[in-house]
Each structure stands twice: as structure tokens, then as C-alpha cells.
Protein backbone atom coordinates (compact mmCIF):
# COMPACT_ATOMS: atom_id res chain seq x y z
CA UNK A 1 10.38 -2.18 24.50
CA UNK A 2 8.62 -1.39 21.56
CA UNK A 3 5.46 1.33 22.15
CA UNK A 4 2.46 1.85 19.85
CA UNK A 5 -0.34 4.76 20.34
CA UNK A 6 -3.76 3.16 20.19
CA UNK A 7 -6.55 5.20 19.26
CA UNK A 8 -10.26 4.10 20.06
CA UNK A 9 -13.08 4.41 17.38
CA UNK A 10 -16.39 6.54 19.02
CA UNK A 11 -19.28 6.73 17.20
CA UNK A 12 -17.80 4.54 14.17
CA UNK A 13 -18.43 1.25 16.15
CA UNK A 14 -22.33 2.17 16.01
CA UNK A 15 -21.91 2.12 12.03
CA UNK A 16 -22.79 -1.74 11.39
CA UNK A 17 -21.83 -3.27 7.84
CA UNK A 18 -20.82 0.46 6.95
CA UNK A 19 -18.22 0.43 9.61
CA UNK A 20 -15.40 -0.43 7.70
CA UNK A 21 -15.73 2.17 5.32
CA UNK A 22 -15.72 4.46 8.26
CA UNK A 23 -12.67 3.26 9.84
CA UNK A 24 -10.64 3.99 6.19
CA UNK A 25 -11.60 7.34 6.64
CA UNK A 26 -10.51 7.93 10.19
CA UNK A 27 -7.30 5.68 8.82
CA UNK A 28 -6.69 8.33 6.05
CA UNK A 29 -7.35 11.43 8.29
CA UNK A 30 -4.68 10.15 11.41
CA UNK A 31 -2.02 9.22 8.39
CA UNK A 32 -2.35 13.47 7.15
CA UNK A 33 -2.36 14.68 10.49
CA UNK A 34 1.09 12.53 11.43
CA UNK A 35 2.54 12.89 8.43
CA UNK A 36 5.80 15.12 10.31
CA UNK A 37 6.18 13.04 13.05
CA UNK A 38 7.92 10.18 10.79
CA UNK A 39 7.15 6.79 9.32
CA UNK A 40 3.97 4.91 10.84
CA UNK A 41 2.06 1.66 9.73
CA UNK A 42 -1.59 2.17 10.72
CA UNK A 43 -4.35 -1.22 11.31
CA UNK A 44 -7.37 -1.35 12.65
CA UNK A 45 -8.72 -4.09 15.05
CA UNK A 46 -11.91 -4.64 17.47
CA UNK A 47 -12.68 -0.94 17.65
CA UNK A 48 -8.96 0.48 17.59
CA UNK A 49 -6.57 2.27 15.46
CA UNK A 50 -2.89 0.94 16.09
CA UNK A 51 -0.29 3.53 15.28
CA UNK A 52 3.25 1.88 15.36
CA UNK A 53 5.64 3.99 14.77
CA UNK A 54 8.76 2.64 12.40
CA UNK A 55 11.27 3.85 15.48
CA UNK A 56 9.88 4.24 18.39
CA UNK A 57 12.93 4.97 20.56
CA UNK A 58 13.10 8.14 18.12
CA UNK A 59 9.32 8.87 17.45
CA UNK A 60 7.35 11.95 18.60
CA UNK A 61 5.18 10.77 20.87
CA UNK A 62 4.10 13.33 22.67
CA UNK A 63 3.59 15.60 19.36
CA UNK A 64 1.24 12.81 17.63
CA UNK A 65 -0.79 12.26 20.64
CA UNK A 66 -1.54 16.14 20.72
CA UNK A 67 -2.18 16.32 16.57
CA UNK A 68 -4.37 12.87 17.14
CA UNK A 69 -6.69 15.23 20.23
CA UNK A 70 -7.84 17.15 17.48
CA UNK A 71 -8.29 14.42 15.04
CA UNK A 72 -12.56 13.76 15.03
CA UNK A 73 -13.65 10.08 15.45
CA UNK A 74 -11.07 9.23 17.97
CA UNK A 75 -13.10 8.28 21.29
CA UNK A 76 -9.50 8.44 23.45
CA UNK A 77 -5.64 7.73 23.24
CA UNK A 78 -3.29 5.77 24.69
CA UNK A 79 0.52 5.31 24.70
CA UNK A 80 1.24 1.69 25.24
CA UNK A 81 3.65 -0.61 25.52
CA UNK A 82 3.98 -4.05 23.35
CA UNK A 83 4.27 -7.31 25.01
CA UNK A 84 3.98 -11.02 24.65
CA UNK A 85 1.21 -12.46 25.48
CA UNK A 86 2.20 -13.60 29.32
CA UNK A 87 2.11 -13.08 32.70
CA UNK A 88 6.01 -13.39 32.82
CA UNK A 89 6.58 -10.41 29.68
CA UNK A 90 3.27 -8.40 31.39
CA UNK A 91 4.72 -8.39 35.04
CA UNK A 92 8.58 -8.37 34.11
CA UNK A 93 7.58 -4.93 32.50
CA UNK A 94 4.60 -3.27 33.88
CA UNK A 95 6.61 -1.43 36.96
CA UNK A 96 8.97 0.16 34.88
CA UNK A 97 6.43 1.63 32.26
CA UNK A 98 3.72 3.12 34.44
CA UNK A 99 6.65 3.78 36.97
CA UNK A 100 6.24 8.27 35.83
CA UNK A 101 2.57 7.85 36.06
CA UNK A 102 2.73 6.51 39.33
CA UNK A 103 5.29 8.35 40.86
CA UNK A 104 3.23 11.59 42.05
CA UNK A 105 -0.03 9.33 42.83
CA UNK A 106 -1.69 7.94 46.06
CA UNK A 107 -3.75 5.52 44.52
CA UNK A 108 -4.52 3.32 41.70
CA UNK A 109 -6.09 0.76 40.39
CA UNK A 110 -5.74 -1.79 37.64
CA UNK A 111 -8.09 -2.30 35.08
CA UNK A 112 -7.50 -6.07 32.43
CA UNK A 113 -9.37 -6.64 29.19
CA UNK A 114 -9.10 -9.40 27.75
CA UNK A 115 -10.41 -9.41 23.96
CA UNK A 116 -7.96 -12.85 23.55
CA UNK A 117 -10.41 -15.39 25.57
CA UNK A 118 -7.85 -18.37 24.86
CA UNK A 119 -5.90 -16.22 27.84
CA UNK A 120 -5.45 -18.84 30.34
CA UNK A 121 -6.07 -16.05 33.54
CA UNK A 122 -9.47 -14.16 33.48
CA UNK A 123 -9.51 -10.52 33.54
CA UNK A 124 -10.15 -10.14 37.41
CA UNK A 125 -7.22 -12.44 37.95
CA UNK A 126 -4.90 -10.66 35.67
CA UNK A 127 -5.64 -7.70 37.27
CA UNK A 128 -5.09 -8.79 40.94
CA UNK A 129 -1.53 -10.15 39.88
CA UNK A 130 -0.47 -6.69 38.15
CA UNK A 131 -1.84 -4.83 41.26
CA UNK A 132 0.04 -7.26 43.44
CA UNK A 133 3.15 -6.41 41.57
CA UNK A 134 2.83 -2.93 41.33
CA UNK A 135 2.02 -2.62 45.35
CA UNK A 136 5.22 -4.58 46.17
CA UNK A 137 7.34 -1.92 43.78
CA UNK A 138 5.36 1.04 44.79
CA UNK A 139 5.04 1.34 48.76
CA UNK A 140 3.54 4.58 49.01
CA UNK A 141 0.29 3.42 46.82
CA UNK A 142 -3.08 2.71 47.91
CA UNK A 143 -5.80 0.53 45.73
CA UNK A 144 -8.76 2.63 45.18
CA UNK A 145 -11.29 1.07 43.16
CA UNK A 146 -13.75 3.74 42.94
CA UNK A 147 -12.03 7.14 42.14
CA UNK A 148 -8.19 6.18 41.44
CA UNK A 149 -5.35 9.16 40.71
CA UNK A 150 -4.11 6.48 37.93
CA UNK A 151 -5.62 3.66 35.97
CA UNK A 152 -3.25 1.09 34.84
CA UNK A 153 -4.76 -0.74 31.62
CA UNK A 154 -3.80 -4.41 30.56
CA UNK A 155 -5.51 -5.53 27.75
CA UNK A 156 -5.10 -8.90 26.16
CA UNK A 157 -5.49 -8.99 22.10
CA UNK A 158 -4.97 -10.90 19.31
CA UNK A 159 -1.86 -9.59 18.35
CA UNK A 160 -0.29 -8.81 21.94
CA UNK A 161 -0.82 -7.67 25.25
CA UNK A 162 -0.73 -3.86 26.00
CA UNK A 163 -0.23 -2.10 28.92
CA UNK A 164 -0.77 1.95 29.14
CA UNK A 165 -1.53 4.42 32.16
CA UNK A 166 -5.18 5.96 31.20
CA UNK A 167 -6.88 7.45 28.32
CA UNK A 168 -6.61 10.72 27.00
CA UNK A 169 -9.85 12.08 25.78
CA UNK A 170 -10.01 12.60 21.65
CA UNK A 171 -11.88 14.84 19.62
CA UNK A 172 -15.13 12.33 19.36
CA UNK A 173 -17.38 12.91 16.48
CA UNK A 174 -17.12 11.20 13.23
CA UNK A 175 -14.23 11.23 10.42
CA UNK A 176 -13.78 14.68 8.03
CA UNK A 177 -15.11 13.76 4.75
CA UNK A 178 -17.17 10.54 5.98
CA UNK A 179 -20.50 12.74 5.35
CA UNK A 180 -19.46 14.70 2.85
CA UNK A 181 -18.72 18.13 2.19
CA UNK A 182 -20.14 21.85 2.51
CA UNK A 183 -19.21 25.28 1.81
CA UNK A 184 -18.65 27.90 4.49
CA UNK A 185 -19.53 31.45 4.89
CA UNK A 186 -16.35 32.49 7.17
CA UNK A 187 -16.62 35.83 8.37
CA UNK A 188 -13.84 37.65 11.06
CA UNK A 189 -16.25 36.74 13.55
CA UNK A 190 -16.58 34.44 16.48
CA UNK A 191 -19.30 32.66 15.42
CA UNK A 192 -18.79 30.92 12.10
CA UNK A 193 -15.31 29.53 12.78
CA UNK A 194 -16.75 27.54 15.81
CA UNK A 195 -19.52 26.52 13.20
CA UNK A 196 -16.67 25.22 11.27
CA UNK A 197 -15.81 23.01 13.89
CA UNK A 198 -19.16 21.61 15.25
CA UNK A 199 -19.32 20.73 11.21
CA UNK A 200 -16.11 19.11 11.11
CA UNK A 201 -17.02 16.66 13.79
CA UNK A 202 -20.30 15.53 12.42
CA UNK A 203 -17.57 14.48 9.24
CA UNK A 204 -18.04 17.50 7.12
CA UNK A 205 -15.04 18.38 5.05
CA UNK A 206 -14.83 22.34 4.68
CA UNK A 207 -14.17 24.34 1.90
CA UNK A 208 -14.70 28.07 3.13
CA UNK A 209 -15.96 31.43 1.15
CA UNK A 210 -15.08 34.92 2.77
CA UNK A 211 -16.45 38.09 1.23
CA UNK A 212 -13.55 41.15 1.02
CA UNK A 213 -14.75 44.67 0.65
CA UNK A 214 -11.91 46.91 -0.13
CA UNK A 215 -10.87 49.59 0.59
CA UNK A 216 -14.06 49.56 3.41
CA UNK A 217 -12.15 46.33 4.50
CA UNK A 218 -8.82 45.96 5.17
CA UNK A 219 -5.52 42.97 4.20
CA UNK A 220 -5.70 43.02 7.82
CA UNK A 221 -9.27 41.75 8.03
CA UNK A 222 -8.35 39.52 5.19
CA UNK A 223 -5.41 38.17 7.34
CA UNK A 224 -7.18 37.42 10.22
CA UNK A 225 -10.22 35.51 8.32
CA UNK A 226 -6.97 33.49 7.00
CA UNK A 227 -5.62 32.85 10.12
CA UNK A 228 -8.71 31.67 11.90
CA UNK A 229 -8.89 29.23 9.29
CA UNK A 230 -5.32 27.78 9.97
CA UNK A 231 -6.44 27.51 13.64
CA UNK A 232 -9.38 25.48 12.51
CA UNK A 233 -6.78 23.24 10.20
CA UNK A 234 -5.84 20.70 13.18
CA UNK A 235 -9.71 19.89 13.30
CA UNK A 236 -10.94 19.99 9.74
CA UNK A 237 -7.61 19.48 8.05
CA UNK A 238 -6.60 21.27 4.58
CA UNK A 239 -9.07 24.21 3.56
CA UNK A 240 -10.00 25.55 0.29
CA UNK A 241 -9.97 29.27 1.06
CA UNK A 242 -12.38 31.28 -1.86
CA UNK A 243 -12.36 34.83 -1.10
CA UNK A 244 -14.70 36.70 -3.13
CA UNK A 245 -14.83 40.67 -3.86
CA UNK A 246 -18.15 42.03 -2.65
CA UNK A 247 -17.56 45.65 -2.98
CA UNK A 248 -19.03 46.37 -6.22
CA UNK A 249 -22.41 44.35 -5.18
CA UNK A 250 -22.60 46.40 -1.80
CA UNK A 251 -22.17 49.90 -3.47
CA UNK A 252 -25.28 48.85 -5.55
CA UNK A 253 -27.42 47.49 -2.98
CA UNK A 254 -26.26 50.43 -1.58
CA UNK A 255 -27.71 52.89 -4.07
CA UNK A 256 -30.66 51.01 -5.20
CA UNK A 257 -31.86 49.20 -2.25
CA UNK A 258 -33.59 50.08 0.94
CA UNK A 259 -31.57 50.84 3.73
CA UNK A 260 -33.56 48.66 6.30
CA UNK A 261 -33.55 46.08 3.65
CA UNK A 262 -29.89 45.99 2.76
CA UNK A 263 -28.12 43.28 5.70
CA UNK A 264 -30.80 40.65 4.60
CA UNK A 265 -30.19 41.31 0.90
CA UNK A 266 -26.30 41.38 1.36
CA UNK A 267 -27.16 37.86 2.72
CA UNK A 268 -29.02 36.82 -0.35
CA UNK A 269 -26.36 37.84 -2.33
CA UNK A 270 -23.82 36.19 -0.61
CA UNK A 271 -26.00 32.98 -0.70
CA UNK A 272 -26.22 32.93 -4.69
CA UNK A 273 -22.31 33.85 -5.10
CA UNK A 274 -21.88 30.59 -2.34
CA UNK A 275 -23.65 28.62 -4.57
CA UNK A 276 -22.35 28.90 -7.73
CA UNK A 277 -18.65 28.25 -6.25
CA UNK A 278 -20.05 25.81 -4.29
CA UNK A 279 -22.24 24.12 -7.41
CA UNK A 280 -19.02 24.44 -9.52
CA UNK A 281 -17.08 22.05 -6.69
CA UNK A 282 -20.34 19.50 -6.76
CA UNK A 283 -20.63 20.95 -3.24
CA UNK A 284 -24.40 20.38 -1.80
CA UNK A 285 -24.37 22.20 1.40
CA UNK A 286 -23.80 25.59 2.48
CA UNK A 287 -22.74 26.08 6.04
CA UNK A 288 -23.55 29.86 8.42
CA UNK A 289 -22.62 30.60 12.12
CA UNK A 290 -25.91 32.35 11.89
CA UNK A 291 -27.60 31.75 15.59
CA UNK A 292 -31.63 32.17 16.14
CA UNK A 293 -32.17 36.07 16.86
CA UNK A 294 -28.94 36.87 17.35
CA UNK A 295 -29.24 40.01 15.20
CA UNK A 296 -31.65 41.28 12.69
CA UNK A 297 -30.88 39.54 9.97
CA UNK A 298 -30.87 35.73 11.89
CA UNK A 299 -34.80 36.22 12.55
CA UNK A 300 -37.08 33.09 11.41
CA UNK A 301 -38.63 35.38 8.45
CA UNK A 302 -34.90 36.62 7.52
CA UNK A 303 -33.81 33.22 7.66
CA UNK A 304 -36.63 31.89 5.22
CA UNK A 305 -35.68 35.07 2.79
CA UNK A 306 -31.87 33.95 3.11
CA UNK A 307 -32.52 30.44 2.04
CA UNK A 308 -34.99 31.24 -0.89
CA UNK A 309 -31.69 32.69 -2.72
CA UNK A 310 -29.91 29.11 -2.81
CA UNK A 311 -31.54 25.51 -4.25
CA UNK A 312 -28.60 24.06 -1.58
CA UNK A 313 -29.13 23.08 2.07
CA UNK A 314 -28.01 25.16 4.63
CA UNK A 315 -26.76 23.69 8.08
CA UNK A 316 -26.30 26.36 10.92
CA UNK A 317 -24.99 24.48 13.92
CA UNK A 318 -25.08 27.40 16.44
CA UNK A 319 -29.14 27.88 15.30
CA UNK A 320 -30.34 27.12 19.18
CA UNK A 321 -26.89 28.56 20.84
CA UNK A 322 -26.68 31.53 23.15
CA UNK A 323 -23.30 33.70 22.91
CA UNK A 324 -22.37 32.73 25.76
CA UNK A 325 -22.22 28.76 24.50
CA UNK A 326 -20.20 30.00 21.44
CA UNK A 327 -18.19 31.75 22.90
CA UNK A 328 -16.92 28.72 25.33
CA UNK A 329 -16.48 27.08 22.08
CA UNK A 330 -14.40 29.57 20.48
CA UNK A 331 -12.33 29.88 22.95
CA UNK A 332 -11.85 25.74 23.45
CA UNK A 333 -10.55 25.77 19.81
CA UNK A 334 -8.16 28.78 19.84
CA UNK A 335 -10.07 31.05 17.58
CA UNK A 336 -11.45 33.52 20.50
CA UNK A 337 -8.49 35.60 20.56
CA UNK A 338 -8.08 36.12 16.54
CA UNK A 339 -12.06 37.30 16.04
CA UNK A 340 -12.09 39.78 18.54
CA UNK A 341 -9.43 41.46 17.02
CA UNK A 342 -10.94 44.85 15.82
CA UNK A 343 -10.65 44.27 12.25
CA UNK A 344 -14.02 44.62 10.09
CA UNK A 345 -15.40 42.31 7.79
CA UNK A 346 -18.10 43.05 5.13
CA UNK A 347 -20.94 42.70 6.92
CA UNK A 348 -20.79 45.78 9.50
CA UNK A 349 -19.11 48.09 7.38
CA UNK A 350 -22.62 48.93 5.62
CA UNK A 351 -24.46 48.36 9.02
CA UNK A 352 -28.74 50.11 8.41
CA UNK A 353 -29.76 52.16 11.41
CA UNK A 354 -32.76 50.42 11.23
CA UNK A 355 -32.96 47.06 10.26
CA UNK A 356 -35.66 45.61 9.08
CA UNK A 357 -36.93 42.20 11.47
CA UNK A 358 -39.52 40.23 9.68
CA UNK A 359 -38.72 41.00 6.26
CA UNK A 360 -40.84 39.68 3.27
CA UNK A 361 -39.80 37.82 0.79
CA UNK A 362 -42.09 39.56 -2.01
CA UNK A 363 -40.67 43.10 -0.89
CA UNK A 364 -36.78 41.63 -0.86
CA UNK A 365 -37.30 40.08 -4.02
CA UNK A 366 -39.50 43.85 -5.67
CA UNK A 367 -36.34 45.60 -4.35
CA UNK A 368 -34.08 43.62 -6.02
CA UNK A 369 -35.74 43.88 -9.42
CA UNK A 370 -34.65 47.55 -9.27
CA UNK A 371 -31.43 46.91 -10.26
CA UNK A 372 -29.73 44.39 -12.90
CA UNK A 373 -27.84 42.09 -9.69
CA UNK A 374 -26.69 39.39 -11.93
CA UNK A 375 -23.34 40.57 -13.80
CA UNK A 376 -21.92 41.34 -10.73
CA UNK A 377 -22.61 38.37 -9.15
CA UNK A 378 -20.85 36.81 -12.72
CA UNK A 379 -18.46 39.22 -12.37
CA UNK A 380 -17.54 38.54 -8.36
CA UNK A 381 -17.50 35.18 -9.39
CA UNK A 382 -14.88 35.50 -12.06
CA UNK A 383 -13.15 37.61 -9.74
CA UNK A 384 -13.08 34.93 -6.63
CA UNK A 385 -9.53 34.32 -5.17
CA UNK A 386 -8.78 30.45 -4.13
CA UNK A 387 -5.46 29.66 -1.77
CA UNK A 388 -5.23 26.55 -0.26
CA UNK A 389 -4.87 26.91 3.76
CA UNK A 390 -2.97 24.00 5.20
CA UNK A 391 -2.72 25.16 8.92
């Protein structure tokens, strides 16, 4: 019996003439993410990604299904079996494939599509004779119609008939890369790696930016900004990692700058550095975990300060997300665990007592003239470390 994993397209069927384009994408992505689990030829028919494996008595099934969960712009997936195109091949086989699915089960039910209408039995008929088959093997089952333990799927194609026990859910969303690209500001945080995500499956590709302040900041913190990114990788695949040294600019904020004024023009900072990586890569968006009033410098007026410092758009997924939301995401993905760790990043090591709320943009940008900013901003830029992070 040869088995094939089919993957079904989610949003990408809405895409119209454009569709195709989408489905080379999602093609491209499944290919990188299964590229251990041994030779595969990959098509794509009504909707559906077919992954045959070259061996399939050898292949990794249950390895690629679990890479393919975290692949984005796969609706659900499915571990099927191959057949001809008959009643005879569909019922000589059926009992013995679903027989593990159906061993623990009450009830069941059986579900045909039939995409191949030159199929001389209708769907309803096709699935009456499988039932019928499966209830004279099985004893101890019961149809339910309604709210079945397991779904037996026949579907009827152009190429085959396939038979599989129920869908597991994928990833949704759209391909990485099939709306571009953006550069994130990654912090040791909770939030901006789950920003990372929710980015990721609107078909973002990532490259990421992390600010080191040493010696206030430790390789520690470094090492856990680097491994929240590998626990990102099985979503957003291969990551440019930038990491940028910030202490120099902090110190003179620091000594030249308002206390109350200095989170808000850290952020500015960071926001021009971004950019000119960012502009260097032809990268047009910047990407923040920053949440709506979160903390004094996510305000509306700190916001509009933040954004005057860059010409490129800014996305902030989490901008109308409580904690407790983000954190549900965080720890859905795997990267709860790694940001609590108590490890700190740039941004609270030079915490003000008093930060200032509704900052202006005329007093930021008077404060700033105090000081000649843009040799070390050069400087940090020269200075910027780039590893590729591969998960």
C-alpha cells in the first residue's frame, strides 16, 4: 500500500488568478521544513498539497506531519492511503487502514467526496458501502452521524482514490514570504516573539534585530533572545539574527537626556538603527510586540513619537491584546518558558522612576539635539552582529 500525506490549502483558495503563485510558496515552504525526513515529490491539485514520499514503508510519517502543524497555509493534514479508483481496491483495503483508528472508538461515521464525477457511485452511496463494510469488520461500532469518535474519509480524485481517518488541524494563515518581509525588534520578552508568530502567519518572512547592552546585559540574555528565536524557527523558518550593541547610545541618553524621557528615546533610537539594517536588506516593515498601554512607553502619544524616528511601517500585532491573550499565545508556541527566564534585556536595565506618559514629540526631538546621536548610531551599525538561526 503506498501512503501519501495530503495537506489542504486555507486561505490560499480565496486568492483567485493569484492563487497559483500562492500555492508555489506554500510548495517551497513544506519542501524546507521536510527536508530530513527523506526524498518527497510535492503537486498540487483542487485545493491540496500531495506529499508522496519516495519510500513510504521507510518514511517518517509521524515526524513530517508534526513539522507540516507548524507549517502556515496548511488548513489540515491527513495520512492517506493510495488506491485505484474502485469499489473493489476501496473496500478490499479500507478495514485494514483505519483498523488503529477504530480500535479504541464507539462510533463513526464515513464521510465520501467525490471531486472525480465520472465515479459511477455518488458520494452518499460510496459512503453507505464503506460503512457497511466497516460495521461487518468492526462489531463493537456504532454509526453516529452527528458527533462521531472517528471520521473515515473517502475521497474520489483525479489521480486516485484516498482513504484517511480525520484531519489534523494545521497552522492556517498564509505562506512565509507570500507578503513579504519585515524586520523585528526581538527583545527577551514574552511579547515580541509571539508577535513574531502572529506575523509569520499573515506570510511575513522575519529577519529579527536584538539590542545587547554589555556588561549591563549578560551572554546569558543574549542566549536566551537566540533561543527564543530557534523556537520560533518551525513557524517562520530560517532567521536572520542582527544583534546590535546599544551600550554606548544608552550611556549617552543617559547623561544628556531626561530621565523621564529616556525609555521613549531608547525607542527612537532603536527605530533609526532598525531602519538602516532593515533599509540596507530592501526591508519595508518594521515589526514590535509593543501592546496599547501596556507600559509607559506603548501610550498613543509614545507610539506617534516612536514612529516619527522611522520613514518604514510598523506592524504591532499584539496593539489591542491584553497579557493575558499573549501570554496563551506564548505559551501555545513554546516560547513562555524561555522569556520568563530572569535574564535582562536592554530595555529595563536603564528603567526612569518616572516615566514620562504623553510625551511630545517637539520636547523628544529638543532633547535630542543636546547631544551629537548620529555617530553612534553609524557606529552601532558598523558594529551589528548577523548569525543565521536555523532552529
Amino acid at each position: 500500500m503506498k501512503e501519501i500525506i495530503l495537506a489542504k490549502n486555507g486561505e490560499i483558495a480565496l486568492k483567485g488568478l493569484n492563487r497559483r503563485k500562492f500555492e508555489e510558496v506554500l510548495m517551497r515552504n513544506i519542501k524546507w521544513r521536510l527536508r530530513d525526513f527523506g526524498k518527497i515529490s510535492l503537486s498540487c491539485m483542487q485545493s491540496t498539497i500531495y506529499i508522496a514520499p519516495e519510500d513510504s514503508a521507510f518514511y517518517d510519517f509521524d515526524g513530517a506531519i508534526d513539522a507540516l502543524r507548524h507549517v502556515f497555509g496548511i488548513a489540515s493534514i491527513s495520512r492517506a492511503i493510495v488506491l485505484e479508483k474502485s469499489m473493489e481496491d476501496i473496500l478490499s483495503h479500507v478495514c485494514d487502514y483505519v483498523e488503529n483508528d477504530l480500535f479504541d472508538a464507539k462510533t463513526f461515521k464515513v464521510e465520501a467526496k467525490r471531486s472525480d464525477k465520472h465515479f459511477p457511485l455518488t458520494s452518499p452511496q460510496i459512503s453507505a458501502e464503506v460503512g457497511g463494510k466497516i460495521l461487518s469488520r468492526f462489531h463493537h461500532l456504532k454509526v453516529d452521524v452527528h458527533n462521531p469518535d472517528v471520521t473515515v474519509m473517502v475521497e474520489i480524485r483525479d489521480r486516485g482514490a484516498y482513504i484517511h481517518a480525520g484531519k489534523i488541524p494545521g497552522a492556517g494563515g498564509m505562506p512565509v514570504s507570500s507578503s513579504g518581509e519585515a524586520m523585528l525588534l526581538i527583545s527577551g520578552g514574552i511579547d515580541s516573539p509571539v508577535a513574531a508568530y502572529m506575523m509569520a502567519k499573515r506570510g511575513l518572512a522575519l529577519s529579527t534585530i536584538h539590542f545587547q547592552s554589555p556588561p549591563y546585559t549578560s551572554e546569558r540574555a543574549l542566549e536566551k533572545v537566540v533561543t527564543l528565536c530557534e523556537k520560533l524557527t518551525p513557524y517562520t523558518g530560517r532567521l536572520a539574527f542582527y544583534c546590535v550593541p546599544f551600550t554606548e547610545i544608552q550611556e549617552a541618553l543617559r547623561e544628556h537626556c531626561p530621565e523621564e524621557l529616556f525609555t521613549v528615546m531608547m525607542r527612537r533610537m532603536m527605530m533609526r538603527i532598525a531602519t538602516r539594517i532593515a533599509q540596507e536588506k530592501n526591508i519595508p516593515a518594521l515589526v514590535t510586540g509593543e501592546s496599547l498601554a501596556q507600559v509607559a512607553s506603548q501610550t498613543l502619544d509614545a507610539l506617534y513619537c516612536t514612529d516619527n524616528a522611522t520613514p518604514l511601517v510598523v506592524l504591532r500585532p499584539l496593539i489591542g491584546m491584553d497579557k493575558g491573550e499573549i501570554i496563551r499565545i506564548s505559551r501555545d508556541i513554546g516560547t513562555f518558558e524561555t522569556s520568563i527566564l530572569p535574564y535582562e534585556d536592554c530595555c529595563t536595565v536603564f528603567t526612569p522612576r518616572h516615566p514620562c506618559t504623553k510625551p511630545k514629540l517637539s520636547v523628544l526631538e529638543k532633547a535630542e539635539a543636546r547631544f551629537d546621536y548620529a555617530p553612534l548610531i553609524e557606529k552601532a551599525v558598523a558594529d551589528t552582529q548577523l548569525r543565521m538561526i536555523t532552529g
